[in-house]
C-alpha atoms as a PDB file:
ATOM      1  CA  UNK A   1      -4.495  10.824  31.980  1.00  0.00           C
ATOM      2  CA  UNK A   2      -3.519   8.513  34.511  1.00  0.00           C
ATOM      3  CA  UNK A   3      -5.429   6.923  37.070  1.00  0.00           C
ATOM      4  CA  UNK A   4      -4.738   5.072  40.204  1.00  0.00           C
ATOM      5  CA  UNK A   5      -4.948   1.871  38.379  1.00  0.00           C
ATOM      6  CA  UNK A   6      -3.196   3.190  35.691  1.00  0.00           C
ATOM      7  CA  UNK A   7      -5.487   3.622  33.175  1.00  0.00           C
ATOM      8  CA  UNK A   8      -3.812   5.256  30.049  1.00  0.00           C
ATOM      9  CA  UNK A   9      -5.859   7.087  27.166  1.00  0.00           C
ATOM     10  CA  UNK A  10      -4.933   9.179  23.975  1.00  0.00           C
ATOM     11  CA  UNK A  11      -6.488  12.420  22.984  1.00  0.00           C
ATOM     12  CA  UNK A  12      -8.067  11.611  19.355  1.00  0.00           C
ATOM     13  CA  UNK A  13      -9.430  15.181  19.164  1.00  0.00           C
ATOM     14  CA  UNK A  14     -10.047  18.321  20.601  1.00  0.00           C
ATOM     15  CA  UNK A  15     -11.386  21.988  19.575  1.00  0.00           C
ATOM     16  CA  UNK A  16     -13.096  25.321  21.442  1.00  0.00           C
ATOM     17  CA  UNK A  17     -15.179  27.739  20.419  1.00  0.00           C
ATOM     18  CA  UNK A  18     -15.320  30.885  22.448  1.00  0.00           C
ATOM     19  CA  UNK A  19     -15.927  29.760  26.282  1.00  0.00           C
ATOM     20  CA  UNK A  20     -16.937  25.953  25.214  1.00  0.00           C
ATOM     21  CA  UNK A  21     -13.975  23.425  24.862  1.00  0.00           C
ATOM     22  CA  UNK A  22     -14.598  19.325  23.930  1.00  0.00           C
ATOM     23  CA  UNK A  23     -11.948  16.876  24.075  1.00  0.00           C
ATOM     24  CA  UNK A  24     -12.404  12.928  22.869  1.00  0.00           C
ATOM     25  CA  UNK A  25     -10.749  10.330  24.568  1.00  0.00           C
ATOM     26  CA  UNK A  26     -10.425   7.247  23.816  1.00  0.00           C
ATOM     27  CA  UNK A  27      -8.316   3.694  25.810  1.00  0.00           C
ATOM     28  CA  UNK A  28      -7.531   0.885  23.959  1.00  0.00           C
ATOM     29  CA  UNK A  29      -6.168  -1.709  26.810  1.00  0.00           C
ATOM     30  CA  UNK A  30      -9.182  -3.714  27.574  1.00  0.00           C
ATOM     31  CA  UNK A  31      -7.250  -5.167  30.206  1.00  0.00           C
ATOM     32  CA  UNK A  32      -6.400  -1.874  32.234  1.00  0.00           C
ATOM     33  CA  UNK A  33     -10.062  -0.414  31.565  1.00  0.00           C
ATOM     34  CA  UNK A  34     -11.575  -3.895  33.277  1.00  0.00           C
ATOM     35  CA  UNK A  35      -9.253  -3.180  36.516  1.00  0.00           C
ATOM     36  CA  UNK A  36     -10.551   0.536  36.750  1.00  0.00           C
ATOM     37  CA  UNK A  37     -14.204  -0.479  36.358  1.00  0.00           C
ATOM     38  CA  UNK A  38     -13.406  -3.589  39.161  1.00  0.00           C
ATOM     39  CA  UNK A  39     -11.419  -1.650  41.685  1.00  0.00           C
ATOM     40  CA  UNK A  40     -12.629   2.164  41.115  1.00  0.00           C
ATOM     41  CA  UNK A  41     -15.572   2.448  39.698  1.00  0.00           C
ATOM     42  CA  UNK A  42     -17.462  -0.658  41.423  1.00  0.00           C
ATOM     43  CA  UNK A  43     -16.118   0.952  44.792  1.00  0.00           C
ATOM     44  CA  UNK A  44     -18.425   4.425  43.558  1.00  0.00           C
ATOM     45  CA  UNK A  45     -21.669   2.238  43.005  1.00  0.00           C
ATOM     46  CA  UNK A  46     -21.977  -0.830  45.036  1.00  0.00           C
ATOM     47  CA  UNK A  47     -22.436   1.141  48.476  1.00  0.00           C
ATOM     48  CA  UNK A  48     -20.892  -0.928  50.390  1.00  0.00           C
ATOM     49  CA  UNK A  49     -18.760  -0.085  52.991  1.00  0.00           C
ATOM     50  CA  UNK A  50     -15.232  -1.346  53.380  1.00  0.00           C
ATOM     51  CA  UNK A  51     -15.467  -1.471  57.116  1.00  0.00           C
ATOM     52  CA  UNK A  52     -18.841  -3.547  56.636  1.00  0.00           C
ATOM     53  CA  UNK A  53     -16.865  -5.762  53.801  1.00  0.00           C
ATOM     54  CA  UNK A  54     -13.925  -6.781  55.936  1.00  0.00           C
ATOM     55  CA  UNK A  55     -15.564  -7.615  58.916  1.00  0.00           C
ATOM     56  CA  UNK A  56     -18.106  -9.683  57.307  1.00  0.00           C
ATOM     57  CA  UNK A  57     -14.980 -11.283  55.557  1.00  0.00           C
ATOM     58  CA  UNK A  58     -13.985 -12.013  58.733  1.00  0.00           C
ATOM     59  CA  UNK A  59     -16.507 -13.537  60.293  1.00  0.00           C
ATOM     60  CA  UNK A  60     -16.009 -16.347  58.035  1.00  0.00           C
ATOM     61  CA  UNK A  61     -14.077 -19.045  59.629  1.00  0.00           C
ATOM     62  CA  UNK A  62     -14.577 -22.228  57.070  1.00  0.00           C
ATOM     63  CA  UNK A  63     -14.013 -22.423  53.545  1.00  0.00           C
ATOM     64  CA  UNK A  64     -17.925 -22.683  52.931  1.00  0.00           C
ATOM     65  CA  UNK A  65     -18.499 -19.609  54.993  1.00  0.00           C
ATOM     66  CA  UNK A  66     -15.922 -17.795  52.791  1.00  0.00           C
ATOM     67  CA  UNK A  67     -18.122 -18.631  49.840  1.00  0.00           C
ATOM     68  CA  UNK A  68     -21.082 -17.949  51.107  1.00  0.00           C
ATOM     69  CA  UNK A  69     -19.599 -14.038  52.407  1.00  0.00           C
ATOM     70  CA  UNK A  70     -18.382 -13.885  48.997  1.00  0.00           C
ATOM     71  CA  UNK A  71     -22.423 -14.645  47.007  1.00  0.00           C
ATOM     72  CA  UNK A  72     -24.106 -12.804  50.006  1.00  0.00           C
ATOM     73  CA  UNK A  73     -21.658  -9.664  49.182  1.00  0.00           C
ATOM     74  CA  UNK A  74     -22.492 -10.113  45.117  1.00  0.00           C
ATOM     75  CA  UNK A  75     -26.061  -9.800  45.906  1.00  0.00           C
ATOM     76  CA  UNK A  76     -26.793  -6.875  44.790  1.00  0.00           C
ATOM     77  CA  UNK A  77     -29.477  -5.608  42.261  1.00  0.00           C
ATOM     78  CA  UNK A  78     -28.327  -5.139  37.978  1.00  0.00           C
ATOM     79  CA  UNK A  79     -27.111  -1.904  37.402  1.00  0.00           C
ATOM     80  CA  UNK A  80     -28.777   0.134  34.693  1.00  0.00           C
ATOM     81  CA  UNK A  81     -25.883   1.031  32.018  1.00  0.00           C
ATOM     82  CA  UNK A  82     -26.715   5.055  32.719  1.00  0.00           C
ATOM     83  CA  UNK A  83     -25.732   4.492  36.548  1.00  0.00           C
ATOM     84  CA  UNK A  84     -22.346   3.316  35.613  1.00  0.00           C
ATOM     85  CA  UNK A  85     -21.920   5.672  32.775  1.00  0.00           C
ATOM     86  CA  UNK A  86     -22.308   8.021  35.559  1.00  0.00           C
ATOM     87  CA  UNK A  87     -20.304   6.036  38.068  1.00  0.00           C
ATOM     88  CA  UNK A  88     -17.494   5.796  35.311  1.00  0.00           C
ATOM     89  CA  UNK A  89     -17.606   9.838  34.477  1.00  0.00           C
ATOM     90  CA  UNK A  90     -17.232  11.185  38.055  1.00  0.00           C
ATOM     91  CA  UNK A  91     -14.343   8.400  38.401  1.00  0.00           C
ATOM     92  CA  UNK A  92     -12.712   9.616  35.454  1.00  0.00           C
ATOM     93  CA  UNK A  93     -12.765  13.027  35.841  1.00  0.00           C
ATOM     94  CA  UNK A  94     -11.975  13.135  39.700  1.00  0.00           C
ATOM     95  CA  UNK A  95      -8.542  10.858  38.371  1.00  0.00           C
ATOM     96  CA  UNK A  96      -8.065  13.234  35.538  1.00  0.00           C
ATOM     97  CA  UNK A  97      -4.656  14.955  36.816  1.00  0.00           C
ATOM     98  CA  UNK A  98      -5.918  18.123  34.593  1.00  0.00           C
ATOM     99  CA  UNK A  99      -9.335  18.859  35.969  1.00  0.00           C
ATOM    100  CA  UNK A 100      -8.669  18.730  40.372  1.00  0.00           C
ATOM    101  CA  UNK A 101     -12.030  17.898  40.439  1.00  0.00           C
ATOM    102  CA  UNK A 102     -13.484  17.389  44.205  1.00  0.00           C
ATOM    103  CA  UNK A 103     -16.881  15.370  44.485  1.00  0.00           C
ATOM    104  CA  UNK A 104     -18.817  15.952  48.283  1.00  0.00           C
ATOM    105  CA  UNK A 105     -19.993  12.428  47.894  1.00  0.00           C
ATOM    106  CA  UNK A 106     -19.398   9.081  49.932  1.00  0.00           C
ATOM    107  CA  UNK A 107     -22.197   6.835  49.194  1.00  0.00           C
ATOM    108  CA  UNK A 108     -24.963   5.484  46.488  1.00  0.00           C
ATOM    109  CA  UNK A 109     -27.386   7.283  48.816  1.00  0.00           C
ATOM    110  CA  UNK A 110     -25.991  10.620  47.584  1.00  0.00           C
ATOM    111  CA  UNK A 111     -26.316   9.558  43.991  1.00  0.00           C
ATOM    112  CA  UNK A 112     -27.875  13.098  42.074  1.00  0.00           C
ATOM    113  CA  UNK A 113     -30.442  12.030  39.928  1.00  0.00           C
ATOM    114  CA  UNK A 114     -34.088  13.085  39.236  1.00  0.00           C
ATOM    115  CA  UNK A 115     -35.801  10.199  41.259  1.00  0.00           C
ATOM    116  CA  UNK A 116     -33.043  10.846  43.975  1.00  0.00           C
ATOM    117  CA  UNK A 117     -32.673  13.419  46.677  1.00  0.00           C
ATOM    118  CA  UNK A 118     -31.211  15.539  44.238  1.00  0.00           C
ATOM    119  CA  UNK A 119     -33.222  16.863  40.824  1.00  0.00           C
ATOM    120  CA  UNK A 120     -31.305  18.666  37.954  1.00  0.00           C
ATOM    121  CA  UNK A 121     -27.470  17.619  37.578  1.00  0.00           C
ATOM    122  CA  UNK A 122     -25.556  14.147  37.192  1.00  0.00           C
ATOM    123  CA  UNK A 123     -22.040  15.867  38.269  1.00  0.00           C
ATOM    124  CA  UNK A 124     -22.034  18.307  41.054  1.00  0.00           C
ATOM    125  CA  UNK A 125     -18.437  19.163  42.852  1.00  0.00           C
ATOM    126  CA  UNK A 126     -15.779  21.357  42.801  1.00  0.00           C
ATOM    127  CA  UNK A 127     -13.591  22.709  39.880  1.00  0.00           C
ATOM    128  CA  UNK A 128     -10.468  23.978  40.939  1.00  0.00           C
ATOM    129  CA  UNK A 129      -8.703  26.559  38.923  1.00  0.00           C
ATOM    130  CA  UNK A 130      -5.414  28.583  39.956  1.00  0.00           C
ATOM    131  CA  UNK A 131      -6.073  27.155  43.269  1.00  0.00           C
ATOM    132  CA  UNK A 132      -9.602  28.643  43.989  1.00  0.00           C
ATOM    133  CA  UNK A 133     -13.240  26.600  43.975  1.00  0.00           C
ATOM    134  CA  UNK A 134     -15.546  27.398  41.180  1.00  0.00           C
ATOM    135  CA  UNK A 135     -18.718  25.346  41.243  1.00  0.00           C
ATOM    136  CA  UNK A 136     -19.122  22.706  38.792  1.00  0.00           C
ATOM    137  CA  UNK A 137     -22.457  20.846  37.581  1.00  0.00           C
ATOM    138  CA  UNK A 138     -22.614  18.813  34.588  1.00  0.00           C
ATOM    139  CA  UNK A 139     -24.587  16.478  32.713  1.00  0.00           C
ATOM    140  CA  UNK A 140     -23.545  12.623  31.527  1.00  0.00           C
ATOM    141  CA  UNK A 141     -24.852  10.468  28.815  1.00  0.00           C
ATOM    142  CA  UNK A 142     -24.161   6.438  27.700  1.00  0.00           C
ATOM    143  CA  UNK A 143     -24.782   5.485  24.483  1.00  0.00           C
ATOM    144  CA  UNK A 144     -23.711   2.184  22.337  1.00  0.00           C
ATOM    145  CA  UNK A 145     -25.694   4.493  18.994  1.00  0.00           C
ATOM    146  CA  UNK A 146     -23.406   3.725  16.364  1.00  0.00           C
ATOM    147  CA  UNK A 147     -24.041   7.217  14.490  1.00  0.00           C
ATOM    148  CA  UNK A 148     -21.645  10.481  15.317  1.00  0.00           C
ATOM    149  CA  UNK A 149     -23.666  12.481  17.258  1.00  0.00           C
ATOM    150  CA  UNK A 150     -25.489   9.648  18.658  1.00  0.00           C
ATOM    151  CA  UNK A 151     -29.414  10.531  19.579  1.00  0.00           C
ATOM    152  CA  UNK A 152     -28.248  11.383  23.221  1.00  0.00           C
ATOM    153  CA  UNK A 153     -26.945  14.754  22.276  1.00  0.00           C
ATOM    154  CA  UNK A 154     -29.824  16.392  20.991  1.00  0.00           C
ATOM    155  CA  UNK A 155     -33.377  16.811  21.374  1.00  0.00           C
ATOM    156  CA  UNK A 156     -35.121  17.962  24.254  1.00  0.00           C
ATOM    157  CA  UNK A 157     -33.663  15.052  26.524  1.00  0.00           C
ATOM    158  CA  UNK A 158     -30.689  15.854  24.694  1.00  0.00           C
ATOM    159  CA  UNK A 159     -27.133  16.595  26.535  1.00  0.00           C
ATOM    160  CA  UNK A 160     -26.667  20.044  24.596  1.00  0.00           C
ATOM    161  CA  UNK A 161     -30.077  21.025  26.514  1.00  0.00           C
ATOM    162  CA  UNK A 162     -29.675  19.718  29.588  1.00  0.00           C
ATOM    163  CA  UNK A 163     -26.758  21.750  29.798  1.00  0.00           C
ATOM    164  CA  UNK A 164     -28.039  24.841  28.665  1.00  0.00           C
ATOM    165  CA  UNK A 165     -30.790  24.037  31.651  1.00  0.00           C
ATOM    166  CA  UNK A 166     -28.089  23.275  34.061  1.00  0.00           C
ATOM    167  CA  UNK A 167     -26.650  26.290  33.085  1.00  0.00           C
ATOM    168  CA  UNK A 168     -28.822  29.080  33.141  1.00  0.00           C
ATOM    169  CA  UNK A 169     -32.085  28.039  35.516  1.00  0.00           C
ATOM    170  CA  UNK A 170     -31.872  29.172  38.687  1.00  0.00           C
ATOM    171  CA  UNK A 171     -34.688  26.980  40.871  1.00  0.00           C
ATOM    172  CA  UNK A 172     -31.939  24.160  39.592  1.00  0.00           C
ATOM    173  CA  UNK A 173     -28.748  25.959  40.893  1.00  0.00           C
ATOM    174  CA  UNK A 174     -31.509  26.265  44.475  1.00  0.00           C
ATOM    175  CA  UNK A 175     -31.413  23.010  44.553  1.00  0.00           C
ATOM    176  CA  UNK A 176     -28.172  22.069  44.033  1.00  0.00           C
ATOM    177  CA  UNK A 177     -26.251  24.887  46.678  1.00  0.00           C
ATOM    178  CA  UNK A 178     -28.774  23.675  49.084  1.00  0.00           C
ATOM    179  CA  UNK A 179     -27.502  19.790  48.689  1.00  0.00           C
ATOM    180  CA  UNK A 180     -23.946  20.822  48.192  1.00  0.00           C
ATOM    181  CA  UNK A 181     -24.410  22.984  51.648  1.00  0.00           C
ATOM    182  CA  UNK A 182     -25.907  20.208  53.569  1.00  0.00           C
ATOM    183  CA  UNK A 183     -22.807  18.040  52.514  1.00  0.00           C
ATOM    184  CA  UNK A 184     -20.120  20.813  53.026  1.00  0.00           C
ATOM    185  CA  UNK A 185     -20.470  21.486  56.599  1.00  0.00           C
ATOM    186  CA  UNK A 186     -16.687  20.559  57.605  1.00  0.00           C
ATOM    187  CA  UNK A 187     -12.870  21.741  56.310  1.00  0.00           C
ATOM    188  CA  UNK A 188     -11.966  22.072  53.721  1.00  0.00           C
ATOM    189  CA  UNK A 189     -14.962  20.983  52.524  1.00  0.00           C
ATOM    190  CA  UNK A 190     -16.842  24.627  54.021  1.00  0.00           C
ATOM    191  CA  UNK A 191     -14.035  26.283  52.974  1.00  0.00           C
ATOM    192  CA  UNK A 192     -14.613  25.220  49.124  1.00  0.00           C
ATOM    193  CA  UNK A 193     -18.500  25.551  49.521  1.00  0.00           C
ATOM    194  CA  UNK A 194     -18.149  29.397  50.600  1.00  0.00           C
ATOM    195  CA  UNK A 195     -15.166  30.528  47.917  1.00  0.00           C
ATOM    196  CA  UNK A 196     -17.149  29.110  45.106  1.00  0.00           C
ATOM    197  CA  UNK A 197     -20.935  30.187  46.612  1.00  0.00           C
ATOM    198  CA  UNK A 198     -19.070  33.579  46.422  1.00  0.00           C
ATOM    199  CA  UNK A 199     -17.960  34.055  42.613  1.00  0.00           C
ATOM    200  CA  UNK A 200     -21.168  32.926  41.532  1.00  0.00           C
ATOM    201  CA  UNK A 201     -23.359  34.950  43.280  1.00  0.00           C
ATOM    202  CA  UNK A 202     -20.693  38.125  42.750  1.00  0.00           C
ATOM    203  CA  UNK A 203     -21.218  36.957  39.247  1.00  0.00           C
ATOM    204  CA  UNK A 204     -25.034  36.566  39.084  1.00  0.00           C
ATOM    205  CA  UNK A 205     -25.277  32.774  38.677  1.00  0.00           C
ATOM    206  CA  UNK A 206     -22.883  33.010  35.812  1.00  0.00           C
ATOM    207  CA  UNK A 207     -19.463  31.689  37.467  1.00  0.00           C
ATOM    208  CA  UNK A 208     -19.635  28.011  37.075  1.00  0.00           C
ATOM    209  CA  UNK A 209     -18.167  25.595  35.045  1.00  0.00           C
ATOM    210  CA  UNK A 210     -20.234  23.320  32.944  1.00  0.00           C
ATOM    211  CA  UNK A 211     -19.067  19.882  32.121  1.00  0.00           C
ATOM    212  CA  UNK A 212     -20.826  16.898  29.321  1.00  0.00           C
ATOM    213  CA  UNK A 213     -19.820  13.519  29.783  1.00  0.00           C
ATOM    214  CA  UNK A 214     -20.439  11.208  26.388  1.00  0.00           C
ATOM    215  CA  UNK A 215     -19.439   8.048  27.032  1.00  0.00           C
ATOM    216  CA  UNK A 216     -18.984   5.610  24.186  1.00  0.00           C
ATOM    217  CA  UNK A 217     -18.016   2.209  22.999  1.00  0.00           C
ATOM    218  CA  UNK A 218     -17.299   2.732  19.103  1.00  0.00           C
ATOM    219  CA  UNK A 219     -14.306   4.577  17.507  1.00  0.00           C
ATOM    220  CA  UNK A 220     -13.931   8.137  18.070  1.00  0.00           C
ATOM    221  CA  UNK A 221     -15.754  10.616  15.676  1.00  0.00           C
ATOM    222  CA  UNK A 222     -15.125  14.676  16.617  1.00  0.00           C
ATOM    223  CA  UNK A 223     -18.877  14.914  15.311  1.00  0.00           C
ATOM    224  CA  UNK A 224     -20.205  13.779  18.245  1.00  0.00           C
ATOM    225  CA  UNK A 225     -18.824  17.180  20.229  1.00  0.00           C
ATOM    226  CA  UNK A 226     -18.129  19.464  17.318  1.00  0.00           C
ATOM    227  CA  UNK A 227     -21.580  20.115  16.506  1.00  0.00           C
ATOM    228  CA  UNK A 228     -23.254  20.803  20.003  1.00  0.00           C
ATOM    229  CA  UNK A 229     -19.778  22.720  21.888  1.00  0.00           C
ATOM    230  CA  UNK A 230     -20.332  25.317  18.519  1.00  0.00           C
ATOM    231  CA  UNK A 231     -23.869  25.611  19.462  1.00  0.00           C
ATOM    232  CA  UNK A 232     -23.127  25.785  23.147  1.00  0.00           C
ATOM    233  CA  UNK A 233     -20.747  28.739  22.167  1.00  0.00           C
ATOM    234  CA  UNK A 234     -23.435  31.002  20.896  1.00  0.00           C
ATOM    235  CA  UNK A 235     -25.179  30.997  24.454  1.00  0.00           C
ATOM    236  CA  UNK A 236     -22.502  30.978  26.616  1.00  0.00           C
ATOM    237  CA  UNK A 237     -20.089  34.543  27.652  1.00  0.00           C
ATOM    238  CA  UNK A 238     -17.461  34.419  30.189  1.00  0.00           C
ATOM    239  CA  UNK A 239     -17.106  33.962  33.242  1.00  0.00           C
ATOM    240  CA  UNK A 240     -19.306  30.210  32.396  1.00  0.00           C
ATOM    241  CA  UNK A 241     -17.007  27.435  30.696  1.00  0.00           C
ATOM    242  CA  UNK A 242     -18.226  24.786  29.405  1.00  0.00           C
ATOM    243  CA  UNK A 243     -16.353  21.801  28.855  1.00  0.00           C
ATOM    244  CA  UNK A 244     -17.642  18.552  27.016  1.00  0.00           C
ATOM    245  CA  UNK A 245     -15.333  15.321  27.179  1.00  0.00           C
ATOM    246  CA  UNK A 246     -16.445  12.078  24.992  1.00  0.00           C
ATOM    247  CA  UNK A 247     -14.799   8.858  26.427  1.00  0.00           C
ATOM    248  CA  UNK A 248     -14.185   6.258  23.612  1.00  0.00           C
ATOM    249  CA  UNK A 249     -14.082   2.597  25.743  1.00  0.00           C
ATOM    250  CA  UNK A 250     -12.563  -0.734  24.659  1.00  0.00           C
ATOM    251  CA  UNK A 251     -15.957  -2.696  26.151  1.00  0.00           C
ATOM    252  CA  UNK A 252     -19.551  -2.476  24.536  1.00  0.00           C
ATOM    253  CA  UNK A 253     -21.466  -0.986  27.262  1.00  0.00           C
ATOM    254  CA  UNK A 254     -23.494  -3.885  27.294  1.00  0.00           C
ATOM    255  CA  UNK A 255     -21.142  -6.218  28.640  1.00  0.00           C
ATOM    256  CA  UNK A 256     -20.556  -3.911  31.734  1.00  0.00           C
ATOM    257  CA  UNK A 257     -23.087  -5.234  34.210  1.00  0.00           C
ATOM    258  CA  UNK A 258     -21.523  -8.857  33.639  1.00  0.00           C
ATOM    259  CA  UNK A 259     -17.699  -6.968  34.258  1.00  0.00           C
ATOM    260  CA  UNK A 260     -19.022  -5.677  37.493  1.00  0.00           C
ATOM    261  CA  UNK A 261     -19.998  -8.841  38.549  1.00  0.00           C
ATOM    262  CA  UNK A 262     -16.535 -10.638  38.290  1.00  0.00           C
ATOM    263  CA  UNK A 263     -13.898 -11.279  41.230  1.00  0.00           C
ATOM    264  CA  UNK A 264     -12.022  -8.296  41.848  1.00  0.00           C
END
């Protein structure tokens, strides 16, 4: 996978069982992963504008000024590590080359999370598959837990459950066709909303692919995705596939807020 700033990664595993797939990643260059965060991922969660950027930019006519436009624009609140594990996952699926994944998202303000506008899903977008939309949710977790599978993946705040919930309930698929509509109203945009809105209600609900995010900063371990994608196989039939990726970074997660804060 290859990303606009080039960020390169290895597959260290990958399995399936029936309709459930899981693939670990994992990028070594802590050089290339500290431009991605900077120039992609920082772009997905600051909410700022880059009209609003430049022109205060701008404004500034004296060295002080441009120093003062440059704290004024840093001012922003700490960002919990969760936000940019989710920040990160969107990123690096919408730049994975072998998902054509489409997010109906500008802004922070359309961030999907349970004290948000949006209850139920981290991901929601398009999946695109022989050329045709499918609708996508999906679920991400962040975790520095050194053990393989970390606590995040089970339990009843667990990622394996919060899947099957994403999966399966249908006041939570409500919700989410009724934010993806409000944000689909223009090409091609409609035209996505309506071919995917389509196979899953020709399909009962079931037409949809599934995704898990587990984003990590220790050395890849196929235990943290073995376990739960063969348990995820025994409730899942075609047409649902579920797909869970684990992303194996080169910076504790803890030292992310402080990355975020440096000079692009």
């Amino acid at each position: 996978m290859t990303s606009g700033t080039d960020l390169k990664s290895s597959v260290a595993y990958s399995g399936r069982s029936g309709v459930v797939s899981w693939q670990g990643r994992f990028v070594d260059d802590t050089d290339q992963f500290s431009r991605y965060m900077l120039e992609i991922v920082r772009d997905r969660i600051s909410d700022i504008e880059s009209s609003y950027e430049s022109d205060l930019r701008g404004l500034a006519t004296t060295g002080m000024d441009t120093r003062f436009v440059a704290k004024l624009l840093g001012a922003v609140p700490q960002v919990n590590k969760w936000e940019l594990g989710e920040a990160l996952a969107e990123c690096l699926l919408r730049d994975d080359s072998d998902m054509h994944v489409i997010w109906p998202w500008n802004t922070i303000r359309d961030r999907r999370t349970p004290r948000a506008s949006l209850p139920g899903a981290d991901l929601v977008g398009f999946f695109f598959n022989a050329g045709d939309a499918i609708l996508l949710f999906g679920e991400v977790k962040t975790s520095s837990d050194v053990n393989s599978p970390p606590g995040v993946m089970s339990g009843s705040s667990g990622l394996a459950w919060q899947l099957e919930r994403s999966a399966t309930r249908l006041d939570i698929h409500n919700s989410l066709l009724q934010w993806l509509h409000a944000r689909c109203r223009v090409q091609p945009l409609r035209g996505h909303y309506e071919t995917a809105v389509k196979r899953y209600v020709r399909s009962g609900g079931e037409d949809l692919l599934i995704v898990g995010v587990l984003i990590r900063d220790i050395s890849p371990s196929e235990s943290d995705l073995r376990i739960r994608g063969e348990k995820l196989s025994s409730i899942f039939d075609s047409p649902t596939r579920v797909e869970l990726f684990a992303w194996y970074l080169p910076v504790p997660i803890a030292d992310w807020s402080v990355l975020m804060q440096e000079e692009g």
